[in-house]
N, C-alpha and C. Protein backbone atom coordinates (compact mmCIF):
# COMPACT_ATOMS: atom_id res chain seq x y z
N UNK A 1 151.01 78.95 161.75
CA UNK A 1 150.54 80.33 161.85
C UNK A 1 149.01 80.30 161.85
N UNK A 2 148.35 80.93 162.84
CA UNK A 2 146.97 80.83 162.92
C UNK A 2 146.23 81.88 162.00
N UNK A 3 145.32 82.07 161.44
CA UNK A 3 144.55 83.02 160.45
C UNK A 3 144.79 84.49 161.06
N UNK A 4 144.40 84.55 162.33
CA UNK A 4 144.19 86.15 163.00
C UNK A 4 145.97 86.46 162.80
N UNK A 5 146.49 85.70 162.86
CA UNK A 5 148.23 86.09 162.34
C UNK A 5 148.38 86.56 160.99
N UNK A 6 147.74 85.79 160.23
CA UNK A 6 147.64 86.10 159.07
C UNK A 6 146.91 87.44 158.58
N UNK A 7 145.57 87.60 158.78
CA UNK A 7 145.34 88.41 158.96
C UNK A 7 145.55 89.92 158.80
N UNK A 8 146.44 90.05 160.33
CA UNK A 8 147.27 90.92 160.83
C UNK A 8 148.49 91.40 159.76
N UNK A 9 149.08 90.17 159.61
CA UNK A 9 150.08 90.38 158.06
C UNK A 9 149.54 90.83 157.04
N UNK A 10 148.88 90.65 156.88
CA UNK A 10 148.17 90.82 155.35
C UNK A 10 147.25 92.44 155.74
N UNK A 11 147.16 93.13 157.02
CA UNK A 11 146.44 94.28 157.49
C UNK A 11 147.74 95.40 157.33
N UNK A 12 148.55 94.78 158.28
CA UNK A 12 149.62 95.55 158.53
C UNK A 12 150.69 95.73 156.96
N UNK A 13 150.71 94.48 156.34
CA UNK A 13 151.56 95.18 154.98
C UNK A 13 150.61 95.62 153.66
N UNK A 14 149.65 95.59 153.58
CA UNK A 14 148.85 96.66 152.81
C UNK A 14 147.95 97.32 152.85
N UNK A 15 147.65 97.94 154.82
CA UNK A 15 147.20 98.77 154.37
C UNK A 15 147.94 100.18 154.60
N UNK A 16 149.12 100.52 154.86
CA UNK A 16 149.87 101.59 155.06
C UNK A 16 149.98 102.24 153.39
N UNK A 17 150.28 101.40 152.17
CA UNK A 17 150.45 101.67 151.08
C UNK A 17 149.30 102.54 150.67
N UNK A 18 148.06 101.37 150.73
CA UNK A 18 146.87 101.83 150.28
C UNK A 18 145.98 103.26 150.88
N UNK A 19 146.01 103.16 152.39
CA UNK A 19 145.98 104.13 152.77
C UNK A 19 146.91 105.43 152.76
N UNK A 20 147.73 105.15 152.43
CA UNK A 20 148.98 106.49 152.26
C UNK A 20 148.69 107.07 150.90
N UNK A 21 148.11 105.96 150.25
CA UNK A 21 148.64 106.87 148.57
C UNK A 21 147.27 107.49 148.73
N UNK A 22 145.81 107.30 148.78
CA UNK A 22 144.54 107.75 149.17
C UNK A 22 144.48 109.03 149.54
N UNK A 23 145.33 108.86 151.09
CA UNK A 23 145.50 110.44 151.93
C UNK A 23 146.14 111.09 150.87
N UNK A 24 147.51 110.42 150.37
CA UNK A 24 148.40 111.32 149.46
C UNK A 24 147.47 112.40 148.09
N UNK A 25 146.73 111.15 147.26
CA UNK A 25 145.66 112.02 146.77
C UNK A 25 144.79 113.10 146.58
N UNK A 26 144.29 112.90 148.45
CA UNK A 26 143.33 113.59 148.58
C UNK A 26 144.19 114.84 148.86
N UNK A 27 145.35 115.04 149.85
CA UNK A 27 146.02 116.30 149.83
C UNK A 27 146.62 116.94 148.45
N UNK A 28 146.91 116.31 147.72
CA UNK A 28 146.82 116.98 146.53
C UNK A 28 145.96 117.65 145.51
N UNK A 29 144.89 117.03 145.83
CA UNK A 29 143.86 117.47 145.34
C UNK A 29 142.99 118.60 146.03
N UNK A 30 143.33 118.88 147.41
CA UNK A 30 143.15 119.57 148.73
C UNK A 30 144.21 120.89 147.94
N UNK A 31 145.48 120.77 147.86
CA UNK A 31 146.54 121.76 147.68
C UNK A 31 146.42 122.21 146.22
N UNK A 32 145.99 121.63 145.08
CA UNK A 32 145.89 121.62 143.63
C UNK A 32 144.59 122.99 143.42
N UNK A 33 143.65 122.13 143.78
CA UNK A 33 142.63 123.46 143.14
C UNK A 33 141.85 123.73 144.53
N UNK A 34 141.78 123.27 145.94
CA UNK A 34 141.08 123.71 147.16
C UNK A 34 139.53 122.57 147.48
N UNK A 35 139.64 121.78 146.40
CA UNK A 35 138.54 120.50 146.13
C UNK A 35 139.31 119.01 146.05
N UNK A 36 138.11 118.25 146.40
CA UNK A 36 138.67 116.95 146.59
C UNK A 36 137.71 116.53 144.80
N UNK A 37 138.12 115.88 144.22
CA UNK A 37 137.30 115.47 142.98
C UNK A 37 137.77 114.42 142.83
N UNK A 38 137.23 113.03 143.09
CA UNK A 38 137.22 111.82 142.78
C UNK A 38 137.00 111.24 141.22
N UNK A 39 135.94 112.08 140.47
CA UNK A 39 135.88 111.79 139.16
C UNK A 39 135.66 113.10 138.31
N UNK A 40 136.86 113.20 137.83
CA UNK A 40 136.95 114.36 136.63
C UNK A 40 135.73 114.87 135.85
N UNK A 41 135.41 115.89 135.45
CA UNK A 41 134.45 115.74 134.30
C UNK A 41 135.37 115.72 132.66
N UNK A 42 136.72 115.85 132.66
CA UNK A 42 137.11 115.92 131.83
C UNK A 42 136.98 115.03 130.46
N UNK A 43 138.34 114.61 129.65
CA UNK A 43 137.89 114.32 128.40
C UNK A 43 137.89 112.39 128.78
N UNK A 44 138.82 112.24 130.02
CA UNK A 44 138.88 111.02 130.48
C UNK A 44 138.53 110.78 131.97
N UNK A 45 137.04 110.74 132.12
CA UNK A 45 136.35 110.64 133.91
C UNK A 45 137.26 110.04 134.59
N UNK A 46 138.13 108.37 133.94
CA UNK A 46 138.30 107.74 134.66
C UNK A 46 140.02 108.10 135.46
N UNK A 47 140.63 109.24 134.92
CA UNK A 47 141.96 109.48 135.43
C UNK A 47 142.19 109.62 136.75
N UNK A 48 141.33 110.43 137.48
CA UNK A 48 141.59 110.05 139.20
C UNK A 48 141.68 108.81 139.13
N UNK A 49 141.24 107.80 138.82
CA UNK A 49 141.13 106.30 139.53
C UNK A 49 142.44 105.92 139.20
N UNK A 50 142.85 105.98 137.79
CA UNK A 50 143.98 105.46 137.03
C UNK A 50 145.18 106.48 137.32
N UNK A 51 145.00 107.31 138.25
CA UNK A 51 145.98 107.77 138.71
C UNK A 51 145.95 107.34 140.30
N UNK A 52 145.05 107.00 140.93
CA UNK A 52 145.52 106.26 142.00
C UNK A 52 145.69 104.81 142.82
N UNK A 53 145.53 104.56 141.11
CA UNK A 53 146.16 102.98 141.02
C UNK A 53 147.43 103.18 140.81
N UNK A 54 147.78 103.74 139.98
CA UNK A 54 149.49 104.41 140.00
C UNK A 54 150.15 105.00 141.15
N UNK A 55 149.72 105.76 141.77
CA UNK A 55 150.03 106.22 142.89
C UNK A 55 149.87 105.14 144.35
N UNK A 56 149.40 103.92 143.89
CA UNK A 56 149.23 102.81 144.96
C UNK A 56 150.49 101.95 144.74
N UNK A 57 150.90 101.84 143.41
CA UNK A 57 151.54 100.67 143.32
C UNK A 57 153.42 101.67 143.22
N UNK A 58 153.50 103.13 142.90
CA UNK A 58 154.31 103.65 143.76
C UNK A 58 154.79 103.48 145.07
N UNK A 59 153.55 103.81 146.05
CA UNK A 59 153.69 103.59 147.56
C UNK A 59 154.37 102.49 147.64
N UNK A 60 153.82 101.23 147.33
CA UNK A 60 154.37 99.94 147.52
C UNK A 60 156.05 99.83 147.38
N UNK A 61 155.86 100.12 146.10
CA UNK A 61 157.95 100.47 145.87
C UNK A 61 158.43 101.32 147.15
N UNK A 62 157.77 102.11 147.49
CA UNK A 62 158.52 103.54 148.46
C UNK A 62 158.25 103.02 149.64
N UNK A 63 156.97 102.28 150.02
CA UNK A 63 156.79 102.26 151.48
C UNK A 63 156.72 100.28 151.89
N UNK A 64 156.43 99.51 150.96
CA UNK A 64 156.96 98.17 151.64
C UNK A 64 157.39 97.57 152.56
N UNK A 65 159.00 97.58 152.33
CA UNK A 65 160.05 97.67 153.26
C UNK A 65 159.33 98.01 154.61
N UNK A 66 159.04 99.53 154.72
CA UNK A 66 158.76 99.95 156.09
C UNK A 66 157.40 99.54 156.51
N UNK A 67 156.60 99.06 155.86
CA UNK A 67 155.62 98.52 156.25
C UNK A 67 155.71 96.47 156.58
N UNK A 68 156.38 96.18 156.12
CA UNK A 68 156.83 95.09 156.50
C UNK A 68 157.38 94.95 158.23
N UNK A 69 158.80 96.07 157.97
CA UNK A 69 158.98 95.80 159.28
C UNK A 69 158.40 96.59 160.41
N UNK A 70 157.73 97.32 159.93
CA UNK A 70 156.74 98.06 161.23
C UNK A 70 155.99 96.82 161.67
N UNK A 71 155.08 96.18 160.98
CA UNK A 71 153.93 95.26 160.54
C UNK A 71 154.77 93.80 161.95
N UNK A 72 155.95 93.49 161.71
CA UNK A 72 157.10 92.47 161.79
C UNK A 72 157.21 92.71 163.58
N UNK A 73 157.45 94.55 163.67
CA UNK A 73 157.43 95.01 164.94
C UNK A 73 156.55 95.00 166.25
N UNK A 74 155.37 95.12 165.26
CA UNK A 74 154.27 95.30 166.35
C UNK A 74 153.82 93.82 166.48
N UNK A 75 153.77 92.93 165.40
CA UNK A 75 153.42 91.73 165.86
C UNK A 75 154.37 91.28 166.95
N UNK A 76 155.87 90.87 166.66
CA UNK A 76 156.57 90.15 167.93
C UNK A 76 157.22 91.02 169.02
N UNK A 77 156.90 92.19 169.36
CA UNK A 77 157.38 92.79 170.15
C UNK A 77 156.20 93.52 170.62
N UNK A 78 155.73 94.46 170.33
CA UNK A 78 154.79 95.22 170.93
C UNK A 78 153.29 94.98 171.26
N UNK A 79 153.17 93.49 170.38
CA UNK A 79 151.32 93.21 170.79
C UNK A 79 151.77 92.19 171.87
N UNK A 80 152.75 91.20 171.84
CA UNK A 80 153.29 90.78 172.51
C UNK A 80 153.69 91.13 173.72
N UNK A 81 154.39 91.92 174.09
CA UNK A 81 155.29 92.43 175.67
C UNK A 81 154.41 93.50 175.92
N UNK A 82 153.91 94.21 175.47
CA UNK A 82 153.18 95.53 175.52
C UNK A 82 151.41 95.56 175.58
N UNK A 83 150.88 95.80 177.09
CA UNK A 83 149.91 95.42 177.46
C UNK A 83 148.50 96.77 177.14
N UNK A 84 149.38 97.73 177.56
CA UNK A 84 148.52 99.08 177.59
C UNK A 84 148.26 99.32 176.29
N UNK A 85 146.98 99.65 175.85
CA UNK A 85 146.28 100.03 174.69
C UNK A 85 146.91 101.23 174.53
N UNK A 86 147.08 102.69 175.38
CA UNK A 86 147.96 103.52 175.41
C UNK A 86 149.07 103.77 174.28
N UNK A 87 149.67 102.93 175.38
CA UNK A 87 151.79 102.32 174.25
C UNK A 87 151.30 102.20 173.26
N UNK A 88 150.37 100.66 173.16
CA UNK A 88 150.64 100.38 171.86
C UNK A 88 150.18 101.40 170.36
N UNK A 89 149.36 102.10 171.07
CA UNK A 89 149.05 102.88 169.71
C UNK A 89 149.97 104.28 169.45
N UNK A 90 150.59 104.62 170.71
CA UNK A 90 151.46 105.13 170.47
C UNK A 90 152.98 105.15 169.66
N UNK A 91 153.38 103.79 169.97
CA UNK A 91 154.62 102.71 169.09
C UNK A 91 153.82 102.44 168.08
N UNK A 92 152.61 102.77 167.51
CA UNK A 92 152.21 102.33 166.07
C UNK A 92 152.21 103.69 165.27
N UNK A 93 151.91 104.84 166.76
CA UNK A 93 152.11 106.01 165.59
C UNK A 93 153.47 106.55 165.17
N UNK A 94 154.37 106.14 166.03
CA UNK A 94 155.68 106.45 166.33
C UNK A 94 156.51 105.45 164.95
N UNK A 95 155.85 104.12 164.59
CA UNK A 95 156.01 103.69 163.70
C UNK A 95 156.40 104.06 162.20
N UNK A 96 154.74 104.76 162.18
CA UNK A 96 154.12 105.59 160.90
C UNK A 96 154.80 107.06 160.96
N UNK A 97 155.31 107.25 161.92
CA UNK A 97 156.30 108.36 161.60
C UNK A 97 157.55 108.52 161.22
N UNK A 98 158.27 107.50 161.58
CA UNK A 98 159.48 106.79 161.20
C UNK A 98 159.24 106.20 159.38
N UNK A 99 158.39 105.48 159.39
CA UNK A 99 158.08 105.26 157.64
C UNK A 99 158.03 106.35 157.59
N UNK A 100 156.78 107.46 157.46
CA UNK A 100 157.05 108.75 156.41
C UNK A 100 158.06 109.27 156.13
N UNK A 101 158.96 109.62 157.50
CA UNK A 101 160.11 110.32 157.42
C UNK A 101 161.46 110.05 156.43
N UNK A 102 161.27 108.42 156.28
CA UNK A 102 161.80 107.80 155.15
C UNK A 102 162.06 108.58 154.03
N UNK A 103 160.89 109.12 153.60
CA UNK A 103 160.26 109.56 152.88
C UNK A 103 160.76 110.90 152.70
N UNK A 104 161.38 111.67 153.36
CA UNK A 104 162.05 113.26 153.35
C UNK A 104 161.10 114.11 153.75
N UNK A 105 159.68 113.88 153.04
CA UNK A 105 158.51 115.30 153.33
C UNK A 105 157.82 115.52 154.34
N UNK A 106 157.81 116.98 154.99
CA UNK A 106 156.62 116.85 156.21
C UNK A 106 155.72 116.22 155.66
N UNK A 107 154.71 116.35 154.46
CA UNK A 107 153.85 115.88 154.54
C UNK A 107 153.66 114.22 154.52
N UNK A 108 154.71 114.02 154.20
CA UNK A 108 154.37 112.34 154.79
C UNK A 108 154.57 111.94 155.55
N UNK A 109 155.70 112.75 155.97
CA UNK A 109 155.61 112.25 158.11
C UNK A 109 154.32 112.43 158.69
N UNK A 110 153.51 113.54 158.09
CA UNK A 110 152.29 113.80 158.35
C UNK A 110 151.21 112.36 158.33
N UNK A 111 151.15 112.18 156.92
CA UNK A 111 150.28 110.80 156.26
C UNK A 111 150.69 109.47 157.34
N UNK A 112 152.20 109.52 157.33
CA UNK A 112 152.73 108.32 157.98
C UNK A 112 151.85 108.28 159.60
N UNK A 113 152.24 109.33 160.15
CA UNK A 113 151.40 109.05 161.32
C UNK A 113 150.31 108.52 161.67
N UNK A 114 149.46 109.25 160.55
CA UNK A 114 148.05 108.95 160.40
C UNK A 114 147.70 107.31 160.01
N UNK A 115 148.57 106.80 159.16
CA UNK A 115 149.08 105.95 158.48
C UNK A 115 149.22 104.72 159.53
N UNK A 116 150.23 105.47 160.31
CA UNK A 116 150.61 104.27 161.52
C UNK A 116 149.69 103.90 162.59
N UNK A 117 148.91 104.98 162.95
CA UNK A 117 147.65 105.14 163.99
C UNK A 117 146.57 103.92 163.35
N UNK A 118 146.25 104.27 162.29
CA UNK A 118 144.90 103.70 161.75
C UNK A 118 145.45 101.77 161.65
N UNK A 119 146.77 101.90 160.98
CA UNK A 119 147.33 100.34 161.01
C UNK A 119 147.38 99.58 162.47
N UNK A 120 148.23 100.19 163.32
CA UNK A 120 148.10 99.89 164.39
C UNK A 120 146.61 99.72 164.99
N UNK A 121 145.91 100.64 164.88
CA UNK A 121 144.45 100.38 165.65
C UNK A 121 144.10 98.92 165.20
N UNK A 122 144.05 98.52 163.63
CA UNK A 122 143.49 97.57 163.26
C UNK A 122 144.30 96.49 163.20
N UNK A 123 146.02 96.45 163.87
CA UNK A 123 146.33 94.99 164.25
C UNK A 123 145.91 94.94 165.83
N UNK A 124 145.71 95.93 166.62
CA UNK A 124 145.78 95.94 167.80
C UNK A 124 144.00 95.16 168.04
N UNK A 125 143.15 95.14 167.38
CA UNK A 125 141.50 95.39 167.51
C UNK A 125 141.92 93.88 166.71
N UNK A 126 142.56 93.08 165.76
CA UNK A 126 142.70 92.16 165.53
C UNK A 126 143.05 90.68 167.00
N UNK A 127 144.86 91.12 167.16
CA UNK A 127 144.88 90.46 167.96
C UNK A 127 143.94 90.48 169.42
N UNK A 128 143.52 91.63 169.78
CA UNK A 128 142.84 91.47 171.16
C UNK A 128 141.28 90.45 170.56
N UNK A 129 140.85 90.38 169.22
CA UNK A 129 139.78 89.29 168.90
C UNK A 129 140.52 88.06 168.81
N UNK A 130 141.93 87.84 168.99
CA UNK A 130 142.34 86.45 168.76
C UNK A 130 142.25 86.07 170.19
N UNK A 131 142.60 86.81 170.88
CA UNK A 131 142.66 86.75 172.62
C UNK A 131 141.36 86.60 173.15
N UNK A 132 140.41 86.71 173.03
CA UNK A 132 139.58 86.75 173.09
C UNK A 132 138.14 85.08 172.65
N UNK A 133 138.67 85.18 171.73
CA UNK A 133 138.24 83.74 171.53
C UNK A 133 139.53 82.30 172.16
N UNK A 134 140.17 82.43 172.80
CA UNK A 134 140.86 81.38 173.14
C UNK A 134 140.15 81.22 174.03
């Protein structure tokens, strides 16, 4: 397995988690009081953080699985057979919509998309640098 493979694995299975629970955050914090607040002034500053370290290692339990085999997908099938920059980011958002939906909530079919777009961009911008240096 060459590094830019690796890479890619290691792009594609964490960052859907990390980025999902983030977005997840911030819409809550969007829907909660109409503000995004990264650090409380309360009696403990540090609870946003320590709540979205919790809320990261959630995702992981909930979204893994589907980030594995999305991750599994786009490497041997779609970066592979699938030439048009187009498709492929389309089958990455189509991906991230399929994970959210997992999930039951619009709003994470929502996240997922977003989710799948941004993953996909960055295996797709990966392998075309492996292609590239051969």
């Amino acid at each position: 397995m060459n590094r830019f493979r690796l890479y890619r694995y290691l792009l594609g299975i964490n960052l859907p988690p990390i980025l999902g629970a983030i977005l997840f955050s911030i819409y809550n914090d969007l829907r909660a009081s109409g503000t995004v607040t990264f650090i409380a002034s309360g009696d403990d500053p540090f609870l946003p953080i320590r709540a979205l370290i919790e809320i990261m290692g959630v995702a992981y339990i909930f979204i893994g699985i589907q980030a594995v085999t999305a991750t599994t997908i786009m490497e041997f099938l779609v970066l592979k057979k699938v030439k048009r920059y187009f498709i492929q980011m389309l089958i990455a958002g189509c991906l991230g919509l399929i994970s959210g939906a997992t999930l039951g909530l619009w709003e994470f079919v929502v996240i997922g998309i977003l989710v799948g777009f941004c993953a996909g961009f960055g295996l797709i911008k990966l392998q075309r640098k492996e292609v590239s240096r051969i």
